[in-house]
Protein backbone atom coordinates (compact mmCIF):
# COMPACT_ATOMS: atom_id res chain seq x y z
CA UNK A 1 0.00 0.00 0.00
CA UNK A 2 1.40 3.27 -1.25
CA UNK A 3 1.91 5.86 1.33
CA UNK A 4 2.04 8.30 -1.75
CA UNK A 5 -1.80 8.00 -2.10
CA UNK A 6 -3.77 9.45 1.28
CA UNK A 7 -7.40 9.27 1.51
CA UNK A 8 -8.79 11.49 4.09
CA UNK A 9 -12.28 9.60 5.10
CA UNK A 10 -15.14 10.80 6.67
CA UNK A 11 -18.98 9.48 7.51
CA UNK A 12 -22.37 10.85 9.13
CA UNK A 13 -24.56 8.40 10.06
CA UNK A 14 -27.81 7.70 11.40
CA UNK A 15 -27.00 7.43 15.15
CA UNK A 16 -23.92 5.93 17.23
CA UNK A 17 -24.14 2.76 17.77
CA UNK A 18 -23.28 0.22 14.68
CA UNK A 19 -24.33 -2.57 16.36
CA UNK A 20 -27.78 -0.93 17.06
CA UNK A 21 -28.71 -0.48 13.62
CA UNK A 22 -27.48 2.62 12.60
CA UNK A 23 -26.36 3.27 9.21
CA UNK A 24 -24.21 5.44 7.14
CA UNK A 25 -26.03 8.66 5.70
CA UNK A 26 -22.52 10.38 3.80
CA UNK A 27 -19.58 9.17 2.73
CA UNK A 28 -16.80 12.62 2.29
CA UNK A 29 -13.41 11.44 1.07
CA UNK A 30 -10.30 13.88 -0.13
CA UNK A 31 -7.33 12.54 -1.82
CA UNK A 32 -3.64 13.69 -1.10
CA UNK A 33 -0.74 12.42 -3.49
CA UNK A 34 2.41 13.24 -2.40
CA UNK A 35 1.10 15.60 -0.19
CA UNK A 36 -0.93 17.27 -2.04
CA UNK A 37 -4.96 17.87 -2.25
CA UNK A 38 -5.85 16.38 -5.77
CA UNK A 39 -9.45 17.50 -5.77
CA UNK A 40 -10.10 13.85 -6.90
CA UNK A 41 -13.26 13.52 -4.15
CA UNK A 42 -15.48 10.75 -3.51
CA UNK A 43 -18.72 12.25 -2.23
CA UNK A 44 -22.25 10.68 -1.50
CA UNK A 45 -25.19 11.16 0.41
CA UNK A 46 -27.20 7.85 1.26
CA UNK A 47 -30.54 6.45 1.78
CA UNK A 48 -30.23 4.68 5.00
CA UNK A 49 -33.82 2.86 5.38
CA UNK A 50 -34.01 4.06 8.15
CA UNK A 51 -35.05 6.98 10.99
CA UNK A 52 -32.29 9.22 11.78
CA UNK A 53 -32.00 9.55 15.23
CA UNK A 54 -32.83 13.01 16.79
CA UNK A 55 -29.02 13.51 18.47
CA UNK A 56 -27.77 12.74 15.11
CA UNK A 57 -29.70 15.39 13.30
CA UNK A 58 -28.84 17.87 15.55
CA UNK A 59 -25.07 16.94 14.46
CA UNK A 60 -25.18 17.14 10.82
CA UNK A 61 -29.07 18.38 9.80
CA UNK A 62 -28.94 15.66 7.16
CA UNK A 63 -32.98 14.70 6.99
CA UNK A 64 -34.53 11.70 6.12
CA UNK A 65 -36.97 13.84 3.70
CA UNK A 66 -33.48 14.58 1.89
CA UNK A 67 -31.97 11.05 1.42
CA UNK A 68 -35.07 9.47 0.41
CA UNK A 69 -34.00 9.72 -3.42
CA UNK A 70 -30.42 9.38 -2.85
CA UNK A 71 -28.95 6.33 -3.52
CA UNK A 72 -28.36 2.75 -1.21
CA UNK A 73 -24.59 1.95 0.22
CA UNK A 74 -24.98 -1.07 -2.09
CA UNK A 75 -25.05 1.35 -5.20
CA UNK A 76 -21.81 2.86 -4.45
CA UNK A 77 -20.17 0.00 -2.77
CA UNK A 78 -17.98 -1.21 -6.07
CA UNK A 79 -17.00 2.18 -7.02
CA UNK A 80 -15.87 3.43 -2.97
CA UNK A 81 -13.83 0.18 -2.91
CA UNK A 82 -12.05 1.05 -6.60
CA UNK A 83 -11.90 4.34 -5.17
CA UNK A 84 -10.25 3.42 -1.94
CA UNK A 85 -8.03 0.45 -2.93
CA UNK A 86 -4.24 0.40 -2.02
CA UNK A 87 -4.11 3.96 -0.37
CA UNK A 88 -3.33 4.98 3.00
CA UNK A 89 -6.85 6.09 4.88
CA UNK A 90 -6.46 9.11 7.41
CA UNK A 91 -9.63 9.15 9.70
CA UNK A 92 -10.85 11.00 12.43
CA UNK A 93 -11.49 8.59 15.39
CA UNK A 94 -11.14 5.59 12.73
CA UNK A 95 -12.78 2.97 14.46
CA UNK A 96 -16.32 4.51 14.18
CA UNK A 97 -15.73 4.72 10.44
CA UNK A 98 -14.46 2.20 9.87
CA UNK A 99 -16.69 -0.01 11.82
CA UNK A 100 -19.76 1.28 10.25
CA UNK A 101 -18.62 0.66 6.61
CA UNK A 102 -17.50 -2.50 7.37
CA UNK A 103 -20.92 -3.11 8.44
CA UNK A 104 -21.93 -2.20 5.34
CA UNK A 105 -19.68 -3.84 3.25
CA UNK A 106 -21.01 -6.72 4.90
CA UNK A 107 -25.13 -5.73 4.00
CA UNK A 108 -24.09 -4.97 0.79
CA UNK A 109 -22.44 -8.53 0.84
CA UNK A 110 -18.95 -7.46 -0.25
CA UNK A 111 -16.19 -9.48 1.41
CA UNK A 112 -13.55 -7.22 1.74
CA UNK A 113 -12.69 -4.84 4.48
CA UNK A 114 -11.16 -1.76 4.88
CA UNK A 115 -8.14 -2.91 6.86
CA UNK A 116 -7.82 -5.45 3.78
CA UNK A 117 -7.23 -3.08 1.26
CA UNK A 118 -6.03 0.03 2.64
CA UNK A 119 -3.80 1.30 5.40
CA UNK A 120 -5.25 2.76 8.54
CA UNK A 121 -4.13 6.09 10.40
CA UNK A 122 -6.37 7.49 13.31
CA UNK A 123 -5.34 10.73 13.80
CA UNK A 124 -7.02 11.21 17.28
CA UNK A 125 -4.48 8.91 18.33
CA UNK A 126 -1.71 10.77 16.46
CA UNK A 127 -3.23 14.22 18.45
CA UNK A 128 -3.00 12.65 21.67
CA UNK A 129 0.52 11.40 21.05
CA UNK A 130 1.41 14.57 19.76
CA UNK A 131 -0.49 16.86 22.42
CA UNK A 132 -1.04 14.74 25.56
CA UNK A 133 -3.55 15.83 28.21
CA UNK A 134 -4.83 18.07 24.88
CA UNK A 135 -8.10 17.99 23.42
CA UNK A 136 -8.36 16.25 20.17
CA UNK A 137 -11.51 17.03 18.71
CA UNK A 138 -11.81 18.12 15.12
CA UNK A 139 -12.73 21.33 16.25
CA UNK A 140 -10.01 21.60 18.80
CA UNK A 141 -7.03 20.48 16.15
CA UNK A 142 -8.16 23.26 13.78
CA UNK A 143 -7.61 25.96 16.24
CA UNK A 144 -4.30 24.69 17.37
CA UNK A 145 -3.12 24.09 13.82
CA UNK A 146 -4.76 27.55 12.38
CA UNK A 147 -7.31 25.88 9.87
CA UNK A 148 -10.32 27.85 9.59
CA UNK A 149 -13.10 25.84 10.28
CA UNK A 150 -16.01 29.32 10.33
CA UNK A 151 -18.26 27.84 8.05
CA UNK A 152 -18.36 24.13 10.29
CA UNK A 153 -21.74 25.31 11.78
CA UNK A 154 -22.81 21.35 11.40
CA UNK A 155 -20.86 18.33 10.60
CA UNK A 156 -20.44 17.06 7.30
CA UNK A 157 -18.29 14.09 5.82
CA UNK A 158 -17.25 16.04 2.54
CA UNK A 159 -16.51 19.11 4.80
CA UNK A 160 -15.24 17.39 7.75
CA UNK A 161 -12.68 15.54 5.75
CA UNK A 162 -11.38 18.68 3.61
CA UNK A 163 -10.68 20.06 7.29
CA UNK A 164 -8.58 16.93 8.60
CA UNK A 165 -6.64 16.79 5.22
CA UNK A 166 -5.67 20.67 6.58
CA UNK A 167 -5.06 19.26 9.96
CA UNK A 168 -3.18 15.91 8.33
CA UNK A 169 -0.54 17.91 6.51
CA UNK A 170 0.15 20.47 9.35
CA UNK A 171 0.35 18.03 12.40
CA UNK A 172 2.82 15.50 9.68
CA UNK A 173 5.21 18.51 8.33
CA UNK A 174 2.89 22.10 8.50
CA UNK A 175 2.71 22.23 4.46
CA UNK A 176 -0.98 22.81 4.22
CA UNK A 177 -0.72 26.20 4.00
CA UNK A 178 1.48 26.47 1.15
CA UNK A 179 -0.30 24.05 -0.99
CA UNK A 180 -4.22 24.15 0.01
CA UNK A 181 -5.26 26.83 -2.75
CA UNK A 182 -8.22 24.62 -4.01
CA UNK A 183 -11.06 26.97 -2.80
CA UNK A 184 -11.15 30.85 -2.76
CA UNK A 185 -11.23 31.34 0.60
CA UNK A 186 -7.82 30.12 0.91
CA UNK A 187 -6.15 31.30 -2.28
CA UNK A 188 -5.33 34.65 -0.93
CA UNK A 189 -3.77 33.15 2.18
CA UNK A 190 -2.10 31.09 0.47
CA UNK A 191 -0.64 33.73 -1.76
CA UNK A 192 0.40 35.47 0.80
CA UNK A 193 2.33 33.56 2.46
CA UNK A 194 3.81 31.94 -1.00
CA UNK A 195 4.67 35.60 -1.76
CA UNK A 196 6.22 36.05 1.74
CA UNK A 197 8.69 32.84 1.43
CA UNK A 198 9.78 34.17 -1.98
CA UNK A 199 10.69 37.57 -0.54
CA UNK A 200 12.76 35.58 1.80
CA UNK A 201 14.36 33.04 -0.81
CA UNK A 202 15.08 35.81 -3.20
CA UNK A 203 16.29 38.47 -1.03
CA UNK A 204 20.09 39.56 -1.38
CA UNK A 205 22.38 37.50 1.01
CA UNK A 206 23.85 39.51 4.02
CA UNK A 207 27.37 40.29 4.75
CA UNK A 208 28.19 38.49 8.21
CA UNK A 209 29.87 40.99 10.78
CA UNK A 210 33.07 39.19 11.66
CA UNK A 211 34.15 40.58 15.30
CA UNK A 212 37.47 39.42 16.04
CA UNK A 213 38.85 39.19 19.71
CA UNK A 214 40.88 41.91 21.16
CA UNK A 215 44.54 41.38 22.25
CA UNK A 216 44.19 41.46 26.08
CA UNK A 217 41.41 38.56 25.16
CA UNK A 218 43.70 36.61 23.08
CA UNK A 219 45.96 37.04 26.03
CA UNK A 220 43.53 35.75 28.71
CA UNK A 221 42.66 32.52 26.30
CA UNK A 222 46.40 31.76 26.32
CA UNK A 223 46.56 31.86 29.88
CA UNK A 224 43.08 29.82 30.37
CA UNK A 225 44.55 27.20 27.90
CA UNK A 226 47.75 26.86 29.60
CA UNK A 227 46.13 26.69 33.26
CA UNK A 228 44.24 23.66 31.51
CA UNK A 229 47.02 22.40 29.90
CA UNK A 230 49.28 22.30 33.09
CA UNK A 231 46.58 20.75 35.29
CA UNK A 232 45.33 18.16 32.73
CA UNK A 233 48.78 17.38 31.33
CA UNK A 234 47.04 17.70 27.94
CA UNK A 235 44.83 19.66 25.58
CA UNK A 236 43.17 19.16 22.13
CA UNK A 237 44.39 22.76 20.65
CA UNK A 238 48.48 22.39 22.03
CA UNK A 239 49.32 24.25 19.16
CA UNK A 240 47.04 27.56 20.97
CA UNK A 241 49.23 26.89 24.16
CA UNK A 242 52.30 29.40 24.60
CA UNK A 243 56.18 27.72 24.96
């Protein structure tokens, strides 16, 4: 599995609890190659069969009035597993995602799994290795790292995961400001600071001030040396020591 190719994965679902029913409502995934944002997204909402549990909607304010044209997990199953195949997944608290698409993977009646054909990276645990005793919400890594996250009034999967790939690249080297231009709202910021680093690669090297010692000092590190060099019997600069 290629390290080169990063999916950044993201899911809303109907409630919690996998193992009480709940199903996956939107599927938000942003691909990185080589550290950069491709804008090659995978993006779909779903029609879980299902009520949405009040909590939930209060989360996200995806309806079940909206998803009940969209289409099943088992219509985009084949073309999220091409999609996914052989790259390196970063996800927010990973085990909920990836426990819920397993599940339905397994509905659908695929076989494979996501640990089966792609790499895993939580970053939750990366933030809590990184910052210990430190929150490590979504909400709370975007305000350490200095991703704007203003128009997060709900979550969303597509939204959520364009966020962590900000988050990804700054807590794993701090290049997503230099190369996140994709939307407009960063393009000036991202200018900016392009233009900034250019002023300071370009600008005109300067001279070093060279400040040499003054006699009476060159005469005090003699005397220092050959203290040293009578009370150690030996010294790694002899040639510094006066006869």
């Amino acid at each position: 599995m290629s390290a080169e190719r990063q999916i950044i994965l993201d899911t809303e679902t109907t409630g919690l609890e996998v193992t009480e029913g709940h199903r996956v409502i939107e599927i938000g995934c942003v691909e990185i190659k080589n550290r950069r944002v491709t804008g090659n997204n995978f993006h779909h909402y779903l029609n879980p069969d299902r009520a949405i549990d009040a909590g939930a909607l209060e989360v996200h304010g995806i309806s079940a009035e909206f998803l009940a044209d969209k289409p099943r997990f088992g219509d985009v199953a084949a073309s999220l597993l091409d999609y996914l195949r052989g790259a390196e997944l970063v996800i927010h608290n990973a085990a909920f995602d990836v426990g819920f698409i397993d599940m339905e993977l397994d509905k659908a009646g695929r076989p494979e799994r996501l640990g089966q054909i792609c790499g895993v990276v939580d970053t939750v645990s990366m933030a809590r290795r990184l910052h210990p005793g430190q929150k490590a919400s979504l909400d709370a890594l975007c305000k350490r790292y200095g991703v704007d996250n203003s128009n997060r009034d709900l979550h969303g999967a597509l939204l959520d995961a364009r966020l962590l790939a900000d988050v990804y690249l700054a807590m794993t080297g701090g290049q997503s400001a230099l190369i996140l231009e994709r939307e407009a709202g960063g393009a000036d910021q991202g200018r900016d600071i392009l233009g900034n680093l250019r002023q300071l690669i370009e600008a005109p090297a300067v001279p070093l001030r060279v400040i040499r010692a003054a006699e009476d000092e060159l005469a005090a590190h003699r005397e220092r040396l050959a203290g040293i060099a009578k009370k150690s019997g030996k010294l790694l600069w002899p040639g510094e020591v006066p006869a």
